[in-house]
C-alpha atoms as a PDB file:
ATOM      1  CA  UNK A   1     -11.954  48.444  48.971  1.00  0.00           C
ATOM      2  CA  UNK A   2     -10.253  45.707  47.340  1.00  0.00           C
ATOM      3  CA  UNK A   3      -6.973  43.612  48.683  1.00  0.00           C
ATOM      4  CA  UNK A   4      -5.395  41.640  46.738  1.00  0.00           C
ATOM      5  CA  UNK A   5      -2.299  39.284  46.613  1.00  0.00           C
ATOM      6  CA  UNK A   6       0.625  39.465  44.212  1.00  0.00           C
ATOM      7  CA  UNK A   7       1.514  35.476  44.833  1.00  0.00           C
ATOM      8  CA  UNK A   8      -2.220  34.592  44.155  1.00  0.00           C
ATOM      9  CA  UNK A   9      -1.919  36.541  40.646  1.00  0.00           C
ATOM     10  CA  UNK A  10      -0.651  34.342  37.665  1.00  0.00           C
ATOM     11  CA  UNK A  11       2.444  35.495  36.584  1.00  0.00           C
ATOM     12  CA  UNK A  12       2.814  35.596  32.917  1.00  0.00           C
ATOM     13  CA  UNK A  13       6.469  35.950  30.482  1.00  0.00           C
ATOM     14  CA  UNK A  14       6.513  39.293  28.207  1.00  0.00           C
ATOM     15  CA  UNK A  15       7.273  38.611  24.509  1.00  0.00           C
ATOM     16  CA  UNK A  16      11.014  40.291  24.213  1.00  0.00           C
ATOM     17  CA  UNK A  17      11.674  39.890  27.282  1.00  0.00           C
ATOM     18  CA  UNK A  18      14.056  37.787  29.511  1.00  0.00           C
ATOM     19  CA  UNK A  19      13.758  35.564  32.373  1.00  0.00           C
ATOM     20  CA  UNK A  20      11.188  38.371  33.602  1.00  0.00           C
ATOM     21  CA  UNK A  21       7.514  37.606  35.003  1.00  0.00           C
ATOM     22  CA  UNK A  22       4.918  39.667  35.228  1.00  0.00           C
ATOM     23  CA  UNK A  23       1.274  39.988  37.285  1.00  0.00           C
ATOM     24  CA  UNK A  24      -1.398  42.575  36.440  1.00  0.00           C
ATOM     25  CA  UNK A  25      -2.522  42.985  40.233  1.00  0.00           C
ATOM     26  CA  UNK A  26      -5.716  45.031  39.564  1.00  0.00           C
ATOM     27  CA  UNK A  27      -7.167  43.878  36.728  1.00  0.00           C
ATOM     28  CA  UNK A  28     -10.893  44.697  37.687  1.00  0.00           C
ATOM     29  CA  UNK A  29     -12.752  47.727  39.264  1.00  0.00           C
ATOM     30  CA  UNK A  30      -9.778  49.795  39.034  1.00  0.00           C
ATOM     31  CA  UNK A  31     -10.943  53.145  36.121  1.00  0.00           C
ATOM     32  CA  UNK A  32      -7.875  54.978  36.069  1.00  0.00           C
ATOM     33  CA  UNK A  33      -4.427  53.158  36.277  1.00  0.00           C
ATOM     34  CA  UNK A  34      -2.944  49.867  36.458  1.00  0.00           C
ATOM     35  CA  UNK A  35      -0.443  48.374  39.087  1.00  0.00           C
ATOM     36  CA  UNK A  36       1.947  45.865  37.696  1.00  0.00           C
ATOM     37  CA  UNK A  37       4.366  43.959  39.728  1.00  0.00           C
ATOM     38  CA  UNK A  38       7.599  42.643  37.745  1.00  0.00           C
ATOM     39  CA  UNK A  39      10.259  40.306  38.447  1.00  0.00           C
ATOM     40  CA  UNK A  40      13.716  39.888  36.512  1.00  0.00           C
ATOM     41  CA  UNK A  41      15.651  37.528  37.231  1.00  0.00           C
ATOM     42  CA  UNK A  42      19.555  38.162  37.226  1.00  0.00           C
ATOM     43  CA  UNK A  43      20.877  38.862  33.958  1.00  0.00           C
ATOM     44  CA  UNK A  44      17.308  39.137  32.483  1.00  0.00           C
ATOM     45  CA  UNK A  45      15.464  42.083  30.840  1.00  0.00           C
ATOM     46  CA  UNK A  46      12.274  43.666  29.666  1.00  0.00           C
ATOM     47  CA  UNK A  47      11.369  44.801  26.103  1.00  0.00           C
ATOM     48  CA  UNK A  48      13.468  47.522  24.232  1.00  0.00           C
ATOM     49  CA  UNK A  49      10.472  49.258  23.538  1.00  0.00           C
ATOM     50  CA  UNK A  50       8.136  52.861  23.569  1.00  0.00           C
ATOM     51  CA  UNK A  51       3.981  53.258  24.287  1.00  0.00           C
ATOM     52  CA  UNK A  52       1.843  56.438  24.198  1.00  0.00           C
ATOM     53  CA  UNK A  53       1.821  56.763  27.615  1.00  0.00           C
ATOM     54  CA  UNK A  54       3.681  57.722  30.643  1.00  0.00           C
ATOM     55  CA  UNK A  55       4.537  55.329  34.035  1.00  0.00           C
ATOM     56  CA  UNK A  56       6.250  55.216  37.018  1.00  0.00           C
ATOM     57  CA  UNK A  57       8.424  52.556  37.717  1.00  0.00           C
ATOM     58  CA  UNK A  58       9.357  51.644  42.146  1.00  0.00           C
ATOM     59  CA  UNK A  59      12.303  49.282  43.026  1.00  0.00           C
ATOM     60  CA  UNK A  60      11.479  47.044  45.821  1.00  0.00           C
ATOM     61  CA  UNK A  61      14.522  44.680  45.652  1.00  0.00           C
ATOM     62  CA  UNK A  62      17.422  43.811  43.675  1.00  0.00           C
ATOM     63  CA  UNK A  63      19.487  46.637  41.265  1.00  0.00           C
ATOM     64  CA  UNK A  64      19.356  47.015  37.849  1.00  0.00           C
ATOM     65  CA  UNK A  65      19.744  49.534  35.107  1.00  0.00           C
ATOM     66  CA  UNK A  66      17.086  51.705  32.800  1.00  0.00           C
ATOM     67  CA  UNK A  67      18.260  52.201  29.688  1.00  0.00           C
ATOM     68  CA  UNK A  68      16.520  54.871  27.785  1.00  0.00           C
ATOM     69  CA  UNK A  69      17.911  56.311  24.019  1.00  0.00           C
ATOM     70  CA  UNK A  70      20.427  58.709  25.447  1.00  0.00           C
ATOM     71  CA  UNK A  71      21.288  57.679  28.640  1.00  0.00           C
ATOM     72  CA  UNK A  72      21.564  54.754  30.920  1.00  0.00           C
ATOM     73  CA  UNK A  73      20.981  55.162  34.605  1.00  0.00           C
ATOM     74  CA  UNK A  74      21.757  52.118  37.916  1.00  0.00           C
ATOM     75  CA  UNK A  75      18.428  51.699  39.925  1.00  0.00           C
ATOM     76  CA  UNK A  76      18.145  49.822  43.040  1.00  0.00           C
ATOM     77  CA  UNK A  77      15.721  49.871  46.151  1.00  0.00           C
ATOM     78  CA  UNK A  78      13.544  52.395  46.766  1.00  0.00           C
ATOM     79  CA  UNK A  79      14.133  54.420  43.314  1.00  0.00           C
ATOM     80  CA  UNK A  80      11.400  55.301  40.984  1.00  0.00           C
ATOM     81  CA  UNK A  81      11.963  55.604  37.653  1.00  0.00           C
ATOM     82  CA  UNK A  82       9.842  58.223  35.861  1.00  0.00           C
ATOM     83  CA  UNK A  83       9.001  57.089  32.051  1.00  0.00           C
ATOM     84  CA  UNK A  84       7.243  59.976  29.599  1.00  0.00           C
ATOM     85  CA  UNK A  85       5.160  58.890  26.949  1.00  0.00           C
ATOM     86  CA  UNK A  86       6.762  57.816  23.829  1.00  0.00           C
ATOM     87  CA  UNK A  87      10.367  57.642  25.634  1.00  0.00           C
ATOM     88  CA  UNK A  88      11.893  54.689  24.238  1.00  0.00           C
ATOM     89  CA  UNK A  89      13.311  52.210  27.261  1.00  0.00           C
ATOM     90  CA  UNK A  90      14.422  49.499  28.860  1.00  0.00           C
ATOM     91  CA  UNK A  91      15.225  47.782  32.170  1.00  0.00           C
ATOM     92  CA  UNK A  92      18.024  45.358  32.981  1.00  0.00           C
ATOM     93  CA  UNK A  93      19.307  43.092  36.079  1.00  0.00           C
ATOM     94  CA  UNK A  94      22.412  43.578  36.369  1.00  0.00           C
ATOM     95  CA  UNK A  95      22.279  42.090  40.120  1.00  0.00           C
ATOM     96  CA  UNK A  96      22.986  39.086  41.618  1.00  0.00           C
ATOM     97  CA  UNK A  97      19.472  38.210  43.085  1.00  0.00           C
ATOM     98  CA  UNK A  98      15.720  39.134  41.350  1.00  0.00           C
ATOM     99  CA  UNK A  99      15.385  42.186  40.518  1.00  0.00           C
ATOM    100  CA  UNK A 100      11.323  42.918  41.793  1.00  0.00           C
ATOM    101  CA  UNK A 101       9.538  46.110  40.733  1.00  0.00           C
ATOM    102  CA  UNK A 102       5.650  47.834  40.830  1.00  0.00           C
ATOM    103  CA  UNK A 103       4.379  49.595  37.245  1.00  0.00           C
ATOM    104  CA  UNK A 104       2.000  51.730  37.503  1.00  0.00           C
ATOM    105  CA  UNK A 105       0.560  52.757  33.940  1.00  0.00           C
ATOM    106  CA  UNK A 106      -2.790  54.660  33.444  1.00  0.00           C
ATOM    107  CA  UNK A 107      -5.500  52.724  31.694  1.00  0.00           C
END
């Protein structure tokens, strides 16, 4: 068993991105999936972008949007958003305070 702490994790900017920081939180030991935690600050976004893989996307604060190709779709605390491989998408603050969010991807 491993604990580890999100503030003691450098957070690092995402090329494309937006006033949005990100920290890989279990970058060793862990075989089978990642855990990201994201922050975006208001009026900030991630990447417009697609990857061969599927994640899962949990609000913890803040509201937002995910944009996808077809669709757009307001997120706030406590949704996950559900991302299939190859789907092309996005996510926006469209809030007044940060928007903060876990990623889990498979590795």
């Amino acid at each position: 068993m491993r604990v580890i702490s999100y503030g003691k994790v450098e957070a690092k900017e995402v090329e494309g991105s937006s006033k949005l920081r990100l920290r890989w939180l279990n970058t060793d030991g862990s075989r089978n999936f990642a855990v990201r935690h994201i922050e975006i600050e208001p009026d900030g976004y991630s990447p417009y972008h697609r990857h061969s893989w599927e994640h899962e996307i949990f609000v913890l604060e803040g509201n937002g949007v995910a944009v996808g190709a077809k669709k757009e779709a307001s997120i706030s605390v406590g949704d996950l958003v559900s991302i299939s491989a190859n789907e092309v998408h996005q996510i926006k603050n469209n809030g007044e305070k940060t928007l903060k969010l876990l990623c889990m991807i498979p590795k």
